[in-house]
Protein backbone atom coordinates (compact mmCIF):
# COMPACT_ATOMS: atom_id res chain seq x y z
CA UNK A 1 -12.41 -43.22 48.73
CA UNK A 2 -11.08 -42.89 45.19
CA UNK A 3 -12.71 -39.51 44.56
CA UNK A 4 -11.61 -38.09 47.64
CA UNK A 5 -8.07 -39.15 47.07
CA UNK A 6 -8.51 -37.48 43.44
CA UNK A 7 -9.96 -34.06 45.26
CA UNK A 8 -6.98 -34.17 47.34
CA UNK A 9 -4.38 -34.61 44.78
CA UNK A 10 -6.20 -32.59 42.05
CA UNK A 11 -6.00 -28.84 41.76
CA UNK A 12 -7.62 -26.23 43.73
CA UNK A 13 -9.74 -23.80 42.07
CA UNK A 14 -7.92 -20.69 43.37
CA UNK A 15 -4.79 -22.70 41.87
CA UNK A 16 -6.57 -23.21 38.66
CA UNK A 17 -7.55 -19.15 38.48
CA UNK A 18 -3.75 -18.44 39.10
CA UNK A 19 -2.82 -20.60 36.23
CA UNK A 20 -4.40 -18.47 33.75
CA UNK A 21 -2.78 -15.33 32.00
CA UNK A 22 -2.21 -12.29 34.72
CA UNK A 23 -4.53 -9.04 34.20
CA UNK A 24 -1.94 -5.87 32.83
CA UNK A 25 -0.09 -4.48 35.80
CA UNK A 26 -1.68 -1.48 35.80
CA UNK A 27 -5.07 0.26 34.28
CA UNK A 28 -4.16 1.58 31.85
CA UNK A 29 -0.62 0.03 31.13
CA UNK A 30 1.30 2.05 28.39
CA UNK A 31 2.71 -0.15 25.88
CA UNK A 32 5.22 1.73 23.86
CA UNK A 33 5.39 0.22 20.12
CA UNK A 34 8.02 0.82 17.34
CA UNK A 35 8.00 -0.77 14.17
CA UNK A 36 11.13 -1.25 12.24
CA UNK A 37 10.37 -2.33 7.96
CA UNK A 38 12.94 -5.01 7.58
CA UNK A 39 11.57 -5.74 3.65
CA UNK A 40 8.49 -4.84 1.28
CA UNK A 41 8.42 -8.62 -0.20
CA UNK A 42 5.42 -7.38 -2.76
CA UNK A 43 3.14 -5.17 -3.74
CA UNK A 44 0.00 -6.07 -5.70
CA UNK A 45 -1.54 -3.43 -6.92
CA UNK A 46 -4.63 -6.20 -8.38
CA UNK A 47 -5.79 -7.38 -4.60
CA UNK A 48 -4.57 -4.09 -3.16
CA UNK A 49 -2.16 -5.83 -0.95
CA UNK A 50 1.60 -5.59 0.43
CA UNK A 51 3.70 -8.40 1.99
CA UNK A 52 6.53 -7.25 3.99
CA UNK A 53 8.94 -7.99 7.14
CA UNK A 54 8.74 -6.47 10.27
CA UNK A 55 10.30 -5.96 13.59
CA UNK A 56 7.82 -5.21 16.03
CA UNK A 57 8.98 -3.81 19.29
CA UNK A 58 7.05 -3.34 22.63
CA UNK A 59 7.61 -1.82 25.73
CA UNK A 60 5.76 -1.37 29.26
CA UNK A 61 6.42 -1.78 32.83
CA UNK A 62 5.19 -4.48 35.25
CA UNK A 63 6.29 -4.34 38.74
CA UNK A 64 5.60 -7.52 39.74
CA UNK A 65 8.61 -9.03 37.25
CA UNK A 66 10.61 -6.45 39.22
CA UNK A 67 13.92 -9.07 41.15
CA UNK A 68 17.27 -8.58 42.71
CA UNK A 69 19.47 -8.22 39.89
CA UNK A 70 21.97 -9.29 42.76
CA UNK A 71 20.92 -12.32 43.86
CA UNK A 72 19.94 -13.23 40.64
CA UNK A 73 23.32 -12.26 39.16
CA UNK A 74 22.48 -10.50 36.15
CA UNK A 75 20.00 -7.34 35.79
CA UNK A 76 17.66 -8.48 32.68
CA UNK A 77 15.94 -12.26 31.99
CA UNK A 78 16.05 -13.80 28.68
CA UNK A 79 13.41 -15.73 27.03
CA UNK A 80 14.32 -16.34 23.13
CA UNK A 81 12.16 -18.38 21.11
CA UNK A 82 8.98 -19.76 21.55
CA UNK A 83 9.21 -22.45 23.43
CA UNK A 84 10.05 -20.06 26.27
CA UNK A 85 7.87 -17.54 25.71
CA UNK A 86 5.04 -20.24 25.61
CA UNK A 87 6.38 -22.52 28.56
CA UNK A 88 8.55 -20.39 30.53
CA UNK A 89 7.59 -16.64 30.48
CA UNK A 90 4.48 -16.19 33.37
CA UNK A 91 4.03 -12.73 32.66
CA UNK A 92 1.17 -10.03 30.82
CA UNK A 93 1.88 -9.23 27.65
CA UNK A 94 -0.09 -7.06 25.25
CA UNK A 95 -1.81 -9.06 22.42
CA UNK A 96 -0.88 -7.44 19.32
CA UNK A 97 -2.57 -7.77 15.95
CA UNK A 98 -2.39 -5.76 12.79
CA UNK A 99 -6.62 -5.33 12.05
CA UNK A 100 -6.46 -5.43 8.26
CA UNK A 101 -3.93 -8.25 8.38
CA UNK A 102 -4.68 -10.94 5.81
CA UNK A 103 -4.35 -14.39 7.39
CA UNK A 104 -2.31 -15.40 10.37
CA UNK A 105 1.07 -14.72 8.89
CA UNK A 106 4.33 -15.60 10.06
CA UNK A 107 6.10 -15.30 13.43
CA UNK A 108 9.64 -15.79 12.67
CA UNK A 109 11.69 -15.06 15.94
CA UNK A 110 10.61 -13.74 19.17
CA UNK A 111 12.01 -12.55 22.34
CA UNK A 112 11.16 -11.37 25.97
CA UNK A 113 13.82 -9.27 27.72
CA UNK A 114 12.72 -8.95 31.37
CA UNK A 115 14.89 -6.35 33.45
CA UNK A 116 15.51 -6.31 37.45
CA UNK A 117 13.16 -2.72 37.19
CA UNK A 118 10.15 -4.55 36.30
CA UNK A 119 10.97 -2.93 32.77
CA UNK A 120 9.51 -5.38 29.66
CA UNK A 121 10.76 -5.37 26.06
CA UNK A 122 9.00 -7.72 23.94
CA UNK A 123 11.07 -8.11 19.95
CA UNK A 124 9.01 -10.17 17.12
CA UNK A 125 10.39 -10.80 13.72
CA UNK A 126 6.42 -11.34 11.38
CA UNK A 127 6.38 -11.39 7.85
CA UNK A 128 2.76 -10.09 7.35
CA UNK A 129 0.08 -10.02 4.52
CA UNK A 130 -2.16 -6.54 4.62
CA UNK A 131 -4.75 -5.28 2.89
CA UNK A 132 -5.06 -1.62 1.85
CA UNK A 133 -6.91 1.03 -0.32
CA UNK A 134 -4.60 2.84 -3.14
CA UNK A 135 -5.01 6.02 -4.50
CA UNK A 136 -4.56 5.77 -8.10
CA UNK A 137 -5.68 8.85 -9.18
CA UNK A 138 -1.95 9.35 -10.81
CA UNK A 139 -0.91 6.41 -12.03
CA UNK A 140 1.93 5.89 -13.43
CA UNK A 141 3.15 8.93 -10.92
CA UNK A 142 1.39 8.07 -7.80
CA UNK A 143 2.46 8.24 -4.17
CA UNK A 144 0.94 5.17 -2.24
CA UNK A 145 0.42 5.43 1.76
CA UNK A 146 0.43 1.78 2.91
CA UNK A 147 -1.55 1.74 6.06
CA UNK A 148 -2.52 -0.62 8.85
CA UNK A 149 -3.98 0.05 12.33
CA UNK A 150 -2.74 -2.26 15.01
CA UNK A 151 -4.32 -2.66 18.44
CA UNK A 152 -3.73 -5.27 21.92
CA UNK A 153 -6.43 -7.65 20.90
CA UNK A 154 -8.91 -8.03 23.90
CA UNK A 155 -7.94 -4.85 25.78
CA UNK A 156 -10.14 -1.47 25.95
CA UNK A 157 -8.18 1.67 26.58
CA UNK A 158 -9.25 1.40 30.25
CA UNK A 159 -6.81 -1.54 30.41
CA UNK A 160 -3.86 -0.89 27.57
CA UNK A 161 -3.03 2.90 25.76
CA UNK A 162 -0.38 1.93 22.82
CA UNK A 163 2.42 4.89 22.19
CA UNK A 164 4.73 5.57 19.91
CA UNK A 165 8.49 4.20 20.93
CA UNK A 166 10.90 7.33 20.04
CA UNK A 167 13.33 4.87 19.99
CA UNK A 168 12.63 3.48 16.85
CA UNK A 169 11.48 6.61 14.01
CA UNK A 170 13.34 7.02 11.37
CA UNK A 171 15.26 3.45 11.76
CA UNK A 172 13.75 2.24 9.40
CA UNK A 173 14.34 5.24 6.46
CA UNK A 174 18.34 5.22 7.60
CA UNK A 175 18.19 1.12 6.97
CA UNK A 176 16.94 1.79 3.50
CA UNK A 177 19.23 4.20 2.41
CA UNK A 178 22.29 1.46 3.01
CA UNK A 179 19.83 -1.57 2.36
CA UNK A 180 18.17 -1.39 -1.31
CA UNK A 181 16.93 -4.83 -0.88
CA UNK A 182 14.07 -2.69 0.97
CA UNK A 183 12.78 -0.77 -2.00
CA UNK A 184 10.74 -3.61 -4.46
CA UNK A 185 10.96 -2.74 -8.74
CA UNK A 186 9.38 0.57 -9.57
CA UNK A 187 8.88 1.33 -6.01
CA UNK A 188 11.28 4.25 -3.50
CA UNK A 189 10.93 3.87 0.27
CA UNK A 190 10.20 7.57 1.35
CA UNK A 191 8.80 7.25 4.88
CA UNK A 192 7.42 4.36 7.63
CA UNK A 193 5.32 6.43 10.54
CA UNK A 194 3.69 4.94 13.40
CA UNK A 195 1.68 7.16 15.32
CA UNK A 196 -0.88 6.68 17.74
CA UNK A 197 -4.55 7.22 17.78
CA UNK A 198 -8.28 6.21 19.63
CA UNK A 199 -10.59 4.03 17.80
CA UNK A 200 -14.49 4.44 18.68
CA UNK A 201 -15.21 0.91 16.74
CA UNK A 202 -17.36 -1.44 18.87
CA UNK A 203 -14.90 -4.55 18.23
CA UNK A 204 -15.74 -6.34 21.61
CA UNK A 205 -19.49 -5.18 21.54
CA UNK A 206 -19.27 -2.64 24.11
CA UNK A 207 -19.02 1.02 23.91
CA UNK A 208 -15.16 1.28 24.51
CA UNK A 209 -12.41 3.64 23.09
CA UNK A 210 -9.49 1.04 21.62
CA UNK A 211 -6.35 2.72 22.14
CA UNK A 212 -4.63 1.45 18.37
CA UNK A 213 -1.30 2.94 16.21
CA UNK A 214 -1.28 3.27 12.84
CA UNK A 215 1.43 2.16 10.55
CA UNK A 216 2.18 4.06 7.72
CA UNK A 217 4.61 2.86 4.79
CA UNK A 218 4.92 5.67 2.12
CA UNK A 219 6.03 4.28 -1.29
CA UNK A 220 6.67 6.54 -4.85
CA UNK A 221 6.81 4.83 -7.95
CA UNK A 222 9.42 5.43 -10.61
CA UNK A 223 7.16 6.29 -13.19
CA UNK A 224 9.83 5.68 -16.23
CA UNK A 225 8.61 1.86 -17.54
CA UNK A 226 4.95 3.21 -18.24
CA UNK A 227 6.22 5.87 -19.80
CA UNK A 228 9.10 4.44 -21.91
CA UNK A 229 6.80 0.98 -22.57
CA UNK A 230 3.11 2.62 -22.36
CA UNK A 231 2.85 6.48 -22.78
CA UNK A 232 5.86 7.23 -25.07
CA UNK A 233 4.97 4.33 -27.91
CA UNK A 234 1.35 5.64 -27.68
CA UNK A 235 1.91 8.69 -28.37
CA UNK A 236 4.48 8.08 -30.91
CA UNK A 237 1.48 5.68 -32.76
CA UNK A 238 -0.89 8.65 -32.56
CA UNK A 239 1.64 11.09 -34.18
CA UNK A 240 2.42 8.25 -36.90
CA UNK A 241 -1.52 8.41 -37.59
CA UNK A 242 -1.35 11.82 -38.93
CA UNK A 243 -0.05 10.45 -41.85
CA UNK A 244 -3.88 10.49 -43.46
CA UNK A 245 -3.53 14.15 -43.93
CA UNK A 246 -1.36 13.78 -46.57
CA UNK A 247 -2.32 10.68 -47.96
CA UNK A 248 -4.92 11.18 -51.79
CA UNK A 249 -7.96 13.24 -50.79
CA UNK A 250 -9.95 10.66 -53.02
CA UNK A 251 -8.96 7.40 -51.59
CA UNK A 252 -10.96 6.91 -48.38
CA UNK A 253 -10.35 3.16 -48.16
CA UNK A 254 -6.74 3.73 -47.08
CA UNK A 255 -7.04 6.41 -44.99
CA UNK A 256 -9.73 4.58 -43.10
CA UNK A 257 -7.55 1.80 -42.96
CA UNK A 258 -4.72 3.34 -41.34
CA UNK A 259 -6.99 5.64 -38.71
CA UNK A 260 -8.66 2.17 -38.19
CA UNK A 261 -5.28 0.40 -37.36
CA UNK A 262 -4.59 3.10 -34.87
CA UNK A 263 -7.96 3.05 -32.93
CA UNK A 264 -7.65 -0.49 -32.61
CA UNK A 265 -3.78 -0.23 -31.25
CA UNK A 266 -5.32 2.08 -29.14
CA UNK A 267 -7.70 -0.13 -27.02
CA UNK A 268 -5.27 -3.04 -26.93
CA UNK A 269 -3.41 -0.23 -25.05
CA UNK A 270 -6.59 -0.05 -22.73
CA UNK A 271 -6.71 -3.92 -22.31
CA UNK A 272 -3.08 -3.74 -21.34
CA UNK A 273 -3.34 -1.22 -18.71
CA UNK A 274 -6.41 -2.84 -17.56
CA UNK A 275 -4.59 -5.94 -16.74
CA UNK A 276 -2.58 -4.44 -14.06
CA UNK A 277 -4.63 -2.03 -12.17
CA UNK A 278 -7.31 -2.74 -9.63
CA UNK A 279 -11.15 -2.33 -10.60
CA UNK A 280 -11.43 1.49 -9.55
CA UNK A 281 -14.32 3.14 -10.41
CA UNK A 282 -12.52 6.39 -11.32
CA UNK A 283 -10.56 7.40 -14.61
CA UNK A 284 -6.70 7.53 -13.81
CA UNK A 285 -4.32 9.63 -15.62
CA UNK A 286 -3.13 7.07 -17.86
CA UNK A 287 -6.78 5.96 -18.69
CA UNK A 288 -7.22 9.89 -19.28
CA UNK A 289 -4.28 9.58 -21.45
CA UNK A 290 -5.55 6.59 -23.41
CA UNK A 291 -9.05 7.67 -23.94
CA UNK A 292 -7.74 11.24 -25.09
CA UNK A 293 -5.75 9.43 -27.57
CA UNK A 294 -8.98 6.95 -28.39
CA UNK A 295 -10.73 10.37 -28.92
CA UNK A 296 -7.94 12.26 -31.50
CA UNK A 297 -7.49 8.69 -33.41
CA UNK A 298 -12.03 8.48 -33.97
CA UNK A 299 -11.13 12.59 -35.15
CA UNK A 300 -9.20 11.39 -38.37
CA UNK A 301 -11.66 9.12 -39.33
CA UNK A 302 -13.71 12.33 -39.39
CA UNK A 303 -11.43 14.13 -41.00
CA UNK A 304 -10.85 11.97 -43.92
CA UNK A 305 -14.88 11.81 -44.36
CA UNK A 306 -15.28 15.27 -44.80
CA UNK A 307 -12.41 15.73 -47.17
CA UNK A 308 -13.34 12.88 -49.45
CA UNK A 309 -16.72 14.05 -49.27
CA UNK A 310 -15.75 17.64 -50.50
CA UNK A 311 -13.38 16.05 -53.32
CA UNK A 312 -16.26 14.05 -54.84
CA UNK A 313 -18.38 17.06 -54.54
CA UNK A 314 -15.74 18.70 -57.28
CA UNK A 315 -14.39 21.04 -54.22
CA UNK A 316 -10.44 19.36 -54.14
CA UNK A 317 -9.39 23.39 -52.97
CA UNK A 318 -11.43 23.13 -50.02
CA UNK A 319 -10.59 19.24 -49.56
CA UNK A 320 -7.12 20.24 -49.40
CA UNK A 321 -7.51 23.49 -47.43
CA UNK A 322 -9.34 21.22 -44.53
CA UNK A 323 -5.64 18.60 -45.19
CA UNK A 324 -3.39 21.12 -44.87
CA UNK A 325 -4.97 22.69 -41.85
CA UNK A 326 -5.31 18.96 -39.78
CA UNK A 327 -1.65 18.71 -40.36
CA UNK A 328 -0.82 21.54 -37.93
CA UNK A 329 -4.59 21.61 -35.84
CA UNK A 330 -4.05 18.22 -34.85
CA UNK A 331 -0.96 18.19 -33.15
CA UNK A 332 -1.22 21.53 -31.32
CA UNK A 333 -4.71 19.97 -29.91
CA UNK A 334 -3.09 16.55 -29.26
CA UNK A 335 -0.23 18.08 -27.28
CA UNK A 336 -1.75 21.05 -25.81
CA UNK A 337 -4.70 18.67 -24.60
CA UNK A 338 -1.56 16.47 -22.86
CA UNK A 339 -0.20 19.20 -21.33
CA UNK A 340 -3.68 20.15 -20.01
CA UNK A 341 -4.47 16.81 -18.43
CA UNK A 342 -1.02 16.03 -16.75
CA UNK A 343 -1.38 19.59 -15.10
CA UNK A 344 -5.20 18.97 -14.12
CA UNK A 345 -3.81 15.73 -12.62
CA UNK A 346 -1.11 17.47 -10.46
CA UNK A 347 -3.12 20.03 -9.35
CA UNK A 348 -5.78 17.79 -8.09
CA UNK A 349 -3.89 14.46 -6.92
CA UNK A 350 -0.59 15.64 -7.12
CA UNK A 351 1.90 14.86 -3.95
């Protein structure tokens, strides 16, 4: 008697079916998205990461929200926060999650605007964690593309195609010209694109196209503190270096002395640099730089061997000849070679 008391009271199974989340109102629905950059919190150039704060907005049509804006006395429904959205809101919704996202991040504010049309906006406020490649290739004078590809978790293109809302380009490029809390140290907001594209990537194990957008967040650094703190001093050191070619053509110990003090300047210089960047596997200008300078500082050790070499060989003409000739040889090499690998650098990476 109990049990079938229990069956009676309990829920159907049809009931139970209902209960679950509704299938997208239509195949495919078209969810517009616009993303609006709020913030860039950080950058880390190490991990090849960026935090920042978005808006994310979303946009489709389900007819069967559609209601008399009449009889309900107002055209749109409200459901702020996420309570609501958990316990109230009974609709579809598209899933959305950033793929190269680095944990679960933060959802901050939400909000589900449903209007008497059948029209759905959906508003969330994340603060997100991605991870993405940088091209370093010009360091200090790089542009970096921050990228990350977001798709409606679950859903094939059969059942959800993502767009582009118009609605929403260039808001975020006007906010950052009257907001500079956008921009992070050595870092200009030029751009944020979203634009739309197919992914053939088997992410549910089946042979599926994944309708996905991809943001794009272009960044230029202000090259100015590696120069003024890194570039300048270094090349001021190997200028200072020079010094050995007028220095006694018969004392070798302080000439090596003073090329030596230089060289090792030099790859403290390296260590620095190496300390901030990521562990490429190519040479970036800077490293160019600092090698190049590695490279002129080993020369005057050379140098000074040959010329105290000729002066204890009785040849002090020629000794001197070889001086006078690495005061002038030097820095026309030095500076000519700097010109030569900035322009190499702009003609191949350059933006």
């Amino acid at each position: 008697m109990l049990l079938w008391v229990l069956l009676l009271l309990g829920p159907t199974p049809a009931f139970a079916m209902d209960a679950g989340m509704p299938n997208p109102p239509a195949s495919p629905t078209v969810v517009k998205v616009g993303i609006f950059l709020a913030d860039i919190v950080d950058l880390d150039e190490m991990d090849e990461t960026f935090q920042a704060e978005l808006i994310v907005l979303a946009e489709w049509t389900d007819p069967r929200l559609a209601f008399d804006a009449n009889e309900y006395g107002s055209d749109r429904k409200l459901f702020q926060g996420g309570f609501q959205f958990d316990e109230v809101f009974g609709g579809w919704w598209p899933s959305l999650i950033f793929l190269n996202e680095i944990g679960s991040g933060d959802l901050n504010a939400i909000q589900i605007e449903v209007f008497s049309d059948g029209r759905v906006v959906s508003k969330e406020q994340r603060n997100v964690t991605l991870e993405t490649p940088m091209n370093l290739h010009s360091y200090p004078f790089d542009v970096q593309v921050l990228e990350a590809d977001m798709i409606a978790f679950g859903d094939t293109s059969r059942e959800v195609v993502l767009d582009v809302h118009k609605g929403m380009q260039g808001a975020s490029e006007e906010y950052a010209k009257t907001n500079k809390k956008v921009n992070i140290a050595q870092w200009q907001l030029v751009g944020v694109d979203v634009t739309p594209f197919m992914s053939k990537h088997r992410y549910y194990a089946e042979d599926a196209e994944i309708s996905a957008v991809k943001l794009a967040i272009t960044l230029k650094r202000d090259p100015m503190n590696i120069i003024w703190k890194v570039l300048t001093p270094m090349v001021i050191l190997v200028s200072l270096m020079w010094a050995v070619f007028w220095m006694d053509i018969h004392d070798l110990s302080d000439r090596l002395n003073v090329s030596f003090i230089g060289i090792l300047t030099i790859v403290a210089y390296q260590f620095l640099i190496d300390g901030t960047m990521p562990r490429i596997s190519y040479f970036t200008l800077t490293d160019t730089v600092v090698l190049y300078s590695f490279v002129i500082m080993c020369l005057t050790i050379l140098e000074s061997l040959v010329v105290v070499s000729l002066s204890r060989a009785d040849r002090d003409s020629i000794a001197r000849r070889v001086d006078k000739t690495a005061q002038w040889l030097f820095p026309v090499v030095y500076f000519s070679g700097l010109i030569l690998i900035f322009a190499t650098y702009h003609f191949l990476f350059g933006s």
